[in-house]
Protein backbone atom coordinates (compact mmCIF):
# COMPACT_ATOMS: atom_id res chain seq x y z
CA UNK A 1 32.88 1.87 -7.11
CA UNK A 2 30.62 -1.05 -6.60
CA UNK A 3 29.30 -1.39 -3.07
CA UNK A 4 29.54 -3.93 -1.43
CA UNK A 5 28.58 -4.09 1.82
CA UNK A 6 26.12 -6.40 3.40
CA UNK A 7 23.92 -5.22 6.22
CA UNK A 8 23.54 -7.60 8.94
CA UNK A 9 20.45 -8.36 11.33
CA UNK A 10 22.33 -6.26 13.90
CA UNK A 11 22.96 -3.57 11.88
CA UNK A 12 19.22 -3.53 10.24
CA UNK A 13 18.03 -3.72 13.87
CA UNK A 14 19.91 -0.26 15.32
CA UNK A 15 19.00 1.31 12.26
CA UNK A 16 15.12 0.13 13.26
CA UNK A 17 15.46 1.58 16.59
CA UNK A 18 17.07 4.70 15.85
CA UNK A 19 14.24 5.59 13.47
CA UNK A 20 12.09 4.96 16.32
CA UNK A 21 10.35 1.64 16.14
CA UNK A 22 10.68 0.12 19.77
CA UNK A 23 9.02 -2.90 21.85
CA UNK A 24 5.51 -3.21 21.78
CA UNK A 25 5.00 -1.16 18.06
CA UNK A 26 2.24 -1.93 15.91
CA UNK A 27 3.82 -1.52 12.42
CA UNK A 28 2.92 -1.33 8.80
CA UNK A 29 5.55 -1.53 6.68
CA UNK A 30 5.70 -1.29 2.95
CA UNK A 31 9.56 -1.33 1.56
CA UNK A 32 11.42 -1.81 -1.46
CA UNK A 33 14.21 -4.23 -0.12
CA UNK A 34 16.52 -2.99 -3.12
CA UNK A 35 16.53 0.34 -2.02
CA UNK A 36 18.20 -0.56 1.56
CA UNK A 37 21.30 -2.47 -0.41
CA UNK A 38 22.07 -5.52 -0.15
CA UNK A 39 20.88 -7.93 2.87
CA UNK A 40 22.85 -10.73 4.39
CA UNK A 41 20.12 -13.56 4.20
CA UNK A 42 17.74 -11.38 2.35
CA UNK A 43 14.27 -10.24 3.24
CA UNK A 44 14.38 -13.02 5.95
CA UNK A 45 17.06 -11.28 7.47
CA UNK A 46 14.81 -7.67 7.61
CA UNK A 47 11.82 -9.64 8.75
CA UNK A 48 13.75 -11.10 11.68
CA UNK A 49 14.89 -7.83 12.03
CA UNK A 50 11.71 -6.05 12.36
CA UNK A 51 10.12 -9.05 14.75
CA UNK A 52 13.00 -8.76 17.12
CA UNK A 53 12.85 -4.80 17.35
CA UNK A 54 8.93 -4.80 17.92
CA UNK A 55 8.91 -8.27 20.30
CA UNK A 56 6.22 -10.56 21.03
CA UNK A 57 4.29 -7.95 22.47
CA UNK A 58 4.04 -5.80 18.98
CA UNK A 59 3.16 -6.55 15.73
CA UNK A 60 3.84 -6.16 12.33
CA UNK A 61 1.44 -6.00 9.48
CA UNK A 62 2.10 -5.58 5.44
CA UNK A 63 0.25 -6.09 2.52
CA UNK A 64 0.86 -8.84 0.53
CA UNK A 65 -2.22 -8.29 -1.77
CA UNK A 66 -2.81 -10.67 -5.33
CA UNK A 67 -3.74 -9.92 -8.59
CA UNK A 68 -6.98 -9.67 -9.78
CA UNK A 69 -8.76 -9.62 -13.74
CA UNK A 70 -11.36 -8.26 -15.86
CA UNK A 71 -14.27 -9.55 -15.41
CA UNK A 72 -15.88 -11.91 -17.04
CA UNK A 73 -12.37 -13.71 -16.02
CA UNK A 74 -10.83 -15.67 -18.99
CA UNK A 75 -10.35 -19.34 -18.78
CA UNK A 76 -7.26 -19.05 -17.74
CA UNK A 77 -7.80 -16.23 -14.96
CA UNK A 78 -10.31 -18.40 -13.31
CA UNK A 79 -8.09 -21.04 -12.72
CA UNK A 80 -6.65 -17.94 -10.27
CA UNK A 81 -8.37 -18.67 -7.58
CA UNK A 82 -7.31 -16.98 -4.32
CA UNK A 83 -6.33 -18.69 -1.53
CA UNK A 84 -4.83 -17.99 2.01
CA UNK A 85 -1.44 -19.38 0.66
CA UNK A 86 -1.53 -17.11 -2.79
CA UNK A 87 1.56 -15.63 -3.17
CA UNK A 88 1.70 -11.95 -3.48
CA UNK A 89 2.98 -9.29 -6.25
CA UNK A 90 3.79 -6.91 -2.94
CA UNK A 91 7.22 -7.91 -2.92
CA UNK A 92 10.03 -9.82 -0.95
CA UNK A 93 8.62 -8.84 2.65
CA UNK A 94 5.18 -10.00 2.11
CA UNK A 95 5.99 -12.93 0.65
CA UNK A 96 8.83 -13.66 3.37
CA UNK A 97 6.51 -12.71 6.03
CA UNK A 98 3.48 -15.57 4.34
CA UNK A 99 5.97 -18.12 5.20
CA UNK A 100 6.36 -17.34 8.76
CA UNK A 101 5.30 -19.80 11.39
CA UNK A 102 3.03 -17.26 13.24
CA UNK A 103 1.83 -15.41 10.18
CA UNK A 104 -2.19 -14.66 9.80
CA UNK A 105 -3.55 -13.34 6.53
CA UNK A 106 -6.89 -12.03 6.07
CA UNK A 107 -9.55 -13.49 4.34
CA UNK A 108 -10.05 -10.68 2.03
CA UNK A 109 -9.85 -12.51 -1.26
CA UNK A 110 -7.63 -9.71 -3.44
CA UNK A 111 -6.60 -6.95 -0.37
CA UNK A 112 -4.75 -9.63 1.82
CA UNK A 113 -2.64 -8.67 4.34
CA UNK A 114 -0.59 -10.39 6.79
CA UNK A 115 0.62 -10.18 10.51
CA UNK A 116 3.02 -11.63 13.24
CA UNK A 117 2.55 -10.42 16.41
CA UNK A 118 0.37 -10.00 19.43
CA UNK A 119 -2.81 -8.36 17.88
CA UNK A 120 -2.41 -10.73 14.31
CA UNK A 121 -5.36 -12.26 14.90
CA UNK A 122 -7.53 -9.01 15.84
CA UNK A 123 -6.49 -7.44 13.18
CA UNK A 124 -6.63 -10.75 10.28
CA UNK A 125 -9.51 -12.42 11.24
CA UNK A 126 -11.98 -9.79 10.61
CA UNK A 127 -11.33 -8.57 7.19
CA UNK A 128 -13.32 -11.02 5.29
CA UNK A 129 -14.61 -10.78 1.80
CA UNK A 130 -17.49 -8.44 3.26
CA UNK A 131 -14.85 -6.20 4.44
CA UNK A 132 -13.97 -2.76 2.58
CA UNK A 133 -10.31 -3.79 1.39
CA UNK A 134 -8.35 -0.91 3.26
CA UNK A 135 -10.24 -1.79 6.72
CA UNK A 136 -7.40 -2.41 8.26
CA UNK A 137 -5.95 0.72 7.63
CA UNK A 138 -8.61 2.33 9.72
CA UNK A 139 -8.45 -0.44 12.72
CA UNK A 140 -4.57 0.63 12.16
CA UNK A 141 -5.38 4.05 12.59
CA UNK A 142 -7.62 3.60 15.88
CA UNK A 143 -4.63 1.25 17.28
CA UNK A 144 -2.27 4.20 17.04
CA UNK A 145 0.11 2.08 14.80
CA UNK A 146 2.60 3.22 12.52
CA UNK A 147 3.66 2.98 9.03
CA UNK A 148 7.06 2.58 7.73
CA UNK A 149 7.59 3.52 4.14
CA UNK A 150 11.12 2.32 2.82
CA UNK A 151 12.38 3.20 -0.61
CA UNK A 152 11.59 6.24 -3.00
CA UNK A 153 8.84 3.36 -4.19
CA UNK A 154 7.24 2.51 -1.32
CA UNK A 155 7.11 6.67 -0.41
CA UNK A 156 6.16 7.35 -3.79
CA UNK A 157 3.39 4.78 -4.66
CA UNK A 158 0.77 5.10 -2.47
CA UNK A 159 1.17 8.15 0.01
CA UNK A 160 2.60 7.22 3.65
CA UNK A 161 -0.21 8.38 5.64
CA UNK A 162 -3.71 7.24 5.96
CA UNK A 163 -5.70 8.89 3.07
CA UNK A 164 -7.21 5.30 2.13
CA UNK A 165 -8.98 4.78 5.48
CA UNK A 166 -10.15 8.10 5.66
CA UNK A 167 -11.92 8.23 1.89
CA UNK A 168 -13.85 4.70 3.39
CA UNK A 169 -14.49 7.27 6.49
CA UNK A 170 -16.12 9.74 4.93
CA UNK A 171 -17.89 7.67 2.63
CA UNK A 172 -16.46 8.74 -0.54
CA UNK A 173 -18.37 6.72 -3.76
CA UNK A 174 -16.34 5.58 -6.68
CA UNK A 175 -17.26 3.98 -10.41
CA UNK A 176 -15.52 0.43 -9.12
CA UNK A 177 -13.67 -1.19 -12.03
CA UNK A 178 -15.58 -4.13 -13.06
CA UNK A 179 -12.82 -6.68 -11.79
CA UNK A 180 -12.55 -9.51 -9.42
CA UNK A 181 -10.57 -13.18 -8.81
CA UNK A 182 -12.15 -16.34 -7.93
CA UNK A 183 -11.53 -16.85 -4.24
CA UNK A 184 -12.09 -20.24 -1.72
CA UNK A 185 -14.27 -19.73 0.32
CA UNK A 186 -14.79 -20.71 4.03
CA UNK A 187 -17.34 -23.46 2.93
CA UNK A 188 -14.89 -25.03 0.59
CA UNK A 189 -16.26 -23.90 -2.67
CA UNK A 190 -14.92 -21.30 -5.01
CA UNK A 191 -16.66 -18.12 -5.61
CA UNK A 192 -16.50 -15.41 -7.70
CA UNK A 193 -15.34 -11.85 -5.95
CA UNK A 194 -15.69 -8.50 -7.33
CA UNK A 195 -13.17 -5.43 -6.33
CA UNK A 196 -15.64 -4.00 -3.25
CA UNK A 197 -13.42 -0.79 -2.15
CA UNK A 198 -12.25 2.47 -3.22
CA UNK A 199 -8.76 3.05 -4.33
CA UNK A 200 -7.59 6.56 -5.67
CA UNK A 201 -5.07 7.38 -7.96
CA UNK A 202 -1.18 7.42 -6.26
CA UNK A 203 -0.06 10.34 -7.53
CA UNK A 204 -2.31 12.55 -5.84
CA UNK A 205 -1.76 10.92 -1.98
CA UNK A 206 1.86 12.37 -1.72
CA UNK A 207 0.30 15.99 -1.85
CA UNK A 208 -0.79 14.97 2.04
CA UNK A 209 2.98 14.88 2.89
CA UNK A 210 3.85 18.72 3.42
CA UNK A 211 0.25 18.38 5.72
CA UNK A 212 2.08 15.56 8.01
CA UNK A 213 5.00 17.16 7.83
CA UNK A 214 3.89 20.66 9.58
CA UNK A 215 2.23 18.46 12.14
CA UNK A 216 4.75 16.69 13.00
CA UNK A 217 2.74 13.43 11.84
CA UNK A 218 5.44 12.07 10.28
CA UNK A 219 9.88 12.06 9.97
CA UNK A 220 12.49 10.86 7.51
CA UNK A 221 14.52 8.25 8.76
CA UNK A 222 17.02 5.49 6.96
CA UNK A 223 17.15 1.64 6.71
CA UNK A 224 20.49 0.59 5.43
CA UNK A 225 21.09 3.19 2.23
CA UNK A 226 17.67 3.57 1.55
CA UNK A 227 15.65 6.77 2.75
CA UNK A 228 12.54 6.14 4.67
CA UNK A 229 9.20 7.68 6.36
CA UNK A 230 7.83 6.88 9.78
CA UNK A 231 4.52 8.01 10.46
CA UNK A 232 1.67 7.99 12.82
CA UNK A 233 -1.08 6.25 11.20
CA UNK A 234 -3.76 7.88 13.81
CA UNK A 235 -2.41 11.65 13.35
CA UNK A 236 -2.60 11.06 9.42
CA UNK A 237 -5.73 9.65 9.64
CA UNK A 238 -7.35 12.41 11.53
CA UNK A 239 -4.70 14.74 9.12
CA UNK A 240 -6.56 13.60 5.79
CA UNK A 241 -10.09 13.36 6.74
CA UNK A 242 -10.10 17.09 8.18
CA UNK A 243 -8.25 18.40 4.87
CA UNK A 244 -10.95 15.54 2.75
CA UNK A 245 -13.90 17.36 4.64
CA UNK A 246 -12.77 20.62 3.48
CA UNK A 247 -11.74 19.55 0.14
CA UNK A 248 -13.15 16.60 -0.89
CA UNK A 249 -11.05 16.65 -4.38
CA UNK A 250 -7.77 17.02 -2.24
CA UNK A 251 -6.58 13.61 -2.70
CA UNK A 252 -6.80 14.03 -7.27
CA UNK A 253 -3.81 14.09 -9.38
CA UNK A 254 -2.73 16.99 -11.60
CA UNK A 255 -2.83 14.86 -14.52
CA UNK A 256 -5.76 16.52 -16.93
CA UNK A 257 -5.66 13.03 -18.40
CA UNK A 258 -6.29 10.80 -15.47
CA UNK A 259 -9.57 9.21 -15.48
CA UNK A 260 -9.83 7.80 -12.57
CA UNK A 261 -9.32 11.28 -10.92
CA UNK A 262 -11.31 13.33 -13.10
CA UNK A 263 -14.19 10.72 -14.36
CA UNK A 264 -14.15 8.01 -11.43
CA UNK A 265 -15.52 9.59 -8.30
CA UNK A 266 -18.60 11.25 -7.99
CA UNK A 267 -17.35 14.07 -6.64
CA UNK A 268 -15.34 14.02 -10.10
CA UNK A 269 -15.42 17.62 -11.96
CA UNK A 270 -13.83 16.71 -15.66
CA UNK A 271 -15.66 15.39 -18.34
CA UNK A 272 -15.04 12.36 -21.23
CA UNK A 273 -14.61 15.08 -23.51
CA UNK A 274 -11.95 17.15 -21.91
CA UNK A 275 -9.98 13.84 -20.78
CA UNK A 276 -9.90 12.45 -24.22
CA UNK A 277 -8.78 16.21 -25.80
CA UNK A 278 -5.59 16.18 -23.27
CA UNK A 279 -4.80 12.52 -23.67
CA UNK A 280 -4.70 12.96 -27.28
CA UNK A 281 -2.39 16.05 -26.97
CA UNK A 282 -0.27 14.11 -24.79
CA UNK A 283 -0.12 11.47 -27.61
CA UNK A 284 0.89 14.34 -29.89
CA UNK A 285 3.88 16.14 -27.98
CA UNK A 286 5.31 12.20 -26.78
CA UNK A 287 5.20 11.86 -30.96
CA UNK A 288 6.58 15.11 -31.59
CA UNK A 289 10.00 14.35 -29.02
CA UNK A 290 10.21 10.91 -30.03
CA UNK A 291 10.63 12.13 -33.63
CA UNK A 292 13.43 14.88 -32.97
CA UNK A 293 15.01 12.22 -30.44
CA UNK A 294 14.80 10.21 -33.74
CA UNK A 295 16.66 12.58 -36.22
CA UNK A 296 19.07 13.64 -33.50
């Protein structure tokens, strides 16, 4: 049977403070709206719903980063250029929270994020182009904020702790992919901006979770249907960087054909050689199903 339910600001607001969000919260929160079901007046509804649980004396923060391209950017790429209105690929939130009166994004011309609150300024105004683009994840940190992860997506995508302020903490170096967007800057022309931080592959960051878990870092909660984490962005934080300073390679996938894993950093251990041999017999056994799928 088809649900159909709507979940109401109310509702969306008691499920908000039962998972432990009260007045006063700094919050990051990265959610898959889908996941909760269906929203009477959308992801306007959930933002007024979040901005009403944390009050004018908290604030919320999400990222509502753009795309960027390979650089040298195409002719058409360059017309890209990044502004503070840019829309964002980061989903219904972001781009419902970019249209809020009180909303500040940072000036970070690709890792833009946005606030509403009480600290939005603080926290916007000082990621700048010369900023590493997960700063504010570490300012986060220090603030004892928390994230809120909502969706098997959001969980999923990019761990729900803290692990990309604490590789910028301890200074981990990375082969940056030779990327970038043309951005406007502050003295009205447009420049050219090249990818300045340190990601790390996603499926390796949920291998912190068990960690948060045993420390009580972190607790599953629900919005609407959806599943969710809560977590304390200053406990993970201090959570990755002591299991990072013990293990440096902690934070790598499993994948034997991951490059960015085992070739990227340079605490990387694989080789071109051995990357290529496991991607090719991946090729081979995908071929091999896909065949007997075929004559099935």
């Amino acid at each position: 049977m088809t649900n159909t339910h709507e979940w109401t600001k109310d509702e969306l607001i008691r499920c908000l403070k039962d998972a432990g969000i009260r007045n006063g919260t700094i919050l990051n929160v990265r959610a898959s709206l889908k996941s909760i079901g269906r929203i009477k007046g959308g992801a306007d509804t959930f933002l007024k719903a979040i901005l009403d649980v944390i009050g004018p004396e908290g604030t919320l923060i999400v990222n509502s980063f753009i795309n960027c391209y390979p650089i040298p950017l195409s002719e058409t790429d360059a017309k890209n250029i990044s502004t503070e209105v840019s829309p964002s690929y980061a989903g219904a939130l972001a781009n419902a929270i970019l249209k809020h009166p009180d909303c500040v994004r940072s000036k970070h011309p690709i890792q833009k994020f946005a606030a509403v609150g009480k600290l939005a300024h603080e926290l916007m105004d000082n990621h700048t182009p010369d900023s590493d683009g997960y700063a504010v994840f570490e300012r986060l940190g220090h603030m004892g904020a928390l994230k809120l992860c909502i969706g098997r997506e959001a969980i999923e995508m990019a761990g729900v702790g803290n692990t990309h302020a604490a590789i910028k903490v301890l200074g981990f170096f990375k082969k940056k992919p030779n990327r970038g967007v043309n951005y406007l800057a502050e003295d009205g022309t447009v420049k050219l901006f090249k990818v300045n931080w340190n990601g790390g592959c996603s499926r390796g960051f949920p291998k912190f979770h068990p960690l948060y878990e045993k420390a009580g870092a972190l607790k599953h909660v629900r919005i609407g249907e959806a599943e969710a984490v809560l977590s304390d962005m200053k406990r993970t934080l201090e959570i990755d960087c002591e299991k990072l300073k013990a293990d440096p390679s902690f934070f790598f996938c499993d994948d034997p054909t991951c490059k960015d894993c085992r070739l990227n950093w340079e605490h990387s251990t694989g080789n071109y050689l051995t990357v290529k041999f496991h991607s090719l017999i991946s090729i081979i056994k995908s071929k091999i199903v896909t065949h007997a799928y075929t004559i099935n």
